[in-house]
N, C-alpha and C. Protein backbone atom coordinates (compact mmCIF):
# COMPACT_ATOMS: atom_id res chain seq x y z
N UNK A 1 -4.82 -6.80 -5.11
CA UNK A 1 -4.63 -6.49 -3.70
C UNK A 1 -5.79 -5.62 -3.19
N UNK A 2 -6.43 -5.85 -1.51
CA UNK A 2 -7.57 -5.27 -1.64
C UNK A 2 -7.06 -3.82 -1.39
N UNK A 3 -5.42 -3.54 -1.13
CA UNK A 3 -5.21 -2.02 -0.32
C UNK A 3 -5.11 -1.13 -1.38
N UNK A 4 -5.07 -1.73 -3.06
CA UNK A 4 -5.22 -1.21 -4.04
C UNK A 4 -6.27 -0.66 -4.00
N UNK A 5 -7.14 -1.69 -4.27
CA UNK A 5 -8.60 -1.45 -4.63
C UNK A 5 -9.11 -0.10 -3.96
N UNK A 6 -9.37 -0.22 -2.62
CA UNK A 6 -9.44 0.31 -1.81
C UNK A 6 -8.73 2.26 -1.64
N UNK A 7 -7.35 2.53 -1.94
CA UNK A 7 -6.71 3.34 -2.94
C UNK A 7 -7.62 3.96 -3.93
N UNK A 8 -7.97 3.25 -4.75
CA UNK A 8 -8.10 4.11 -6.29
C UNK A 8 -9.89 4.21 -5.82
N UNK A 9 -10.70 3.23 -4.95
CA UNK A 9 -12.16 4.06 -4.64
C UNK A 9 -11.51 5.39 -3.79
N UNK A 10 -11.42 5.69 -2.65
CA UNK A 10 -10.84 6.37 -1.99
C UNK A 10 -9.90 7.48 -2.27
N UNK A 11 -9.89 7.84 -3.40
CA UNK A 11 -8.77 8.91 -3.62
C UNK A 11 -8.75 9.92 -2.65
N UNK A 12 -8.62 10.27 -2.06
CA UNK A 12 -8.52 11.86 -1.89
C UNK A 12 -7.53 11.34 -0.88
N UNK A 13 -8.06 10.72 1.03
CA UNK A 13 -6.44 11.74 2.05
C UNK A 13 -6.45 9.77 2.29
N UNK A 14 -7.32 8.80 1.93
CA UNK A 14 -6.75 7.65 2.10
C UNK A 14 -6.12 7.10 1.48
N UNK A 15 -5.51 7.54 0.02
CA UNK A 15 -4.26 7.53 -0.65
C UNK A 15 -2.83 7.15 0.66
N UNK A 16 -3.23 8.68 1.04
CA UNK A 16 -2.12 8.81 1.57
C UNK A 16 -1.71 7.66 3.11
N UNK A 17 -3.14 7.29 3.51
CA UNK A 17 -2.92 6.46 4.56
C UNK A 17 -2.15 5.24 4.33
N UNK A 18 -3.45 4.82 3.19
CA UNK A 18 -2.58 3.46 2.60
C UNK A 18 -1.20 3.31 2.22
N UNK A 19 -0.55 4.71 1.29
CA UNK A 19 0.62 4.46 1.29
C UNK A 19 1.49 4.27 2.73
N UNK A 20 1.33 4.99 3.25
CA UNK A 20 2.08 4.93 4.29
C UNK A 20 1.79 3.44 5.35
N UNK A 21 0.81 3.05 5.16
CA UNK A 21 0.59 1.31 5.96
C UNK A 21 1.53 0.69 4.79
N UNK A 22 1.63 0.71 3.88
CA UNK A 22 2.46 -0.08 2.85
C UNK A 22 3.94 -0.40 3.22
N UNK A 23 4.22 1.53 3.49
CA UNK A 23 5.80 2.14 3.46
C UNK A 23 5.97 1.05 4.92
N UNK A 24 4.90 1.23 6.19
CA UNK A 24 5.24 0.20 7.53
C UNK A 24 5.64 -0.88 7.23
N UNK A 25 4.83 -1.88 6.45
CA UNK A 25 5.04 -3.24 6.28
C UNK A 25 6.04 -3.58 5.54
N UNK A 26 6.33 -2.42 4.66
CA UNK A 26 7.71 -2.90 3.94
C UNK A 26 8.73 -2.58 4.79
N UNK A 27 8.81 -1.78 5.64
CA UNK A 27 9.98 -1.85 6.75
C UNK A 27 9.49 -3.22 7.52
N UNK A 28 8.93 -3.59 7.87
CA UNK A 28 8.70 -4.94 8.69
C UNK A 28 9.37 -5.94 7.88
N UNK A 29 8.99 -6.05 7.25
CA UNK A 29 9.00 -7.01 6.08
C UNK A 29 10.14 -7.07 5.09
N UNK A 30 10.80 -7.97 4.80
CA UNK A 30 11.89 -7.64 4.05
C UNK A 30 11.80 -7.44 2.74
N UNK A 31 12.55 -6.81 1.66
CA UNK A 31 12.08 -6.29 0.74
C UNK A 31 11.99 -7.66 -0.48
N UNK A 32 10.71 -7.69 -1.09
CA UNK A 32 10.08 -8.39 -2.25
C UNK A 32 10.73 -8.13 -3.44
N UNK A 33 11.49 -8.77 -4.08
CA UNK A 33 11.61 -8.17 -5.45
C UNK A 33 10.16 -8.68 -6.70
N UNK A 34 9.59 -9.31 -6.06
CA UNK A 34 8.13 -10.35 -6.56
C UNK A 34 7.14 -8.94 -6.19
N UNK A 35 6.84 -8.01 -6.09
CA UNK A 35 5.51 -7.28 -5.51
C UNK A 35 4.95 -6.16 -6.59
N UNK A 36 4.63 -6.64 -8.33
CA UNK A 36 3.80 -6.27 -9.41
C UNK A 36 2.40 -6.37 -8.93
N UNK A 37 2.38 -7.20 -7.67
CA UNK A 37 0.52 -6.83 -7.46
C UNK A 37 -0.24 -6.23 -6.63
């Protein structure tokens, strides 16, 4: 996934962005029991 990738270059406060665009789309989105990637 590129929002991984993206994550682990980025450590420091875009951690925290990305999680939280994640936490959005999984409220949009109904929950995956498929999402190991």
């Amino acid at each position: 996934m590129v929002v991984e990738s993206l994550a682990v270059i980025n450590q420091r406060g875009e951690t925290v962005l990305v999680a939280n665009h994640l936490l959005m789309c999984d409220r949009k989105e109904p929950a995956q029991p498929n999402q190991s990637h």
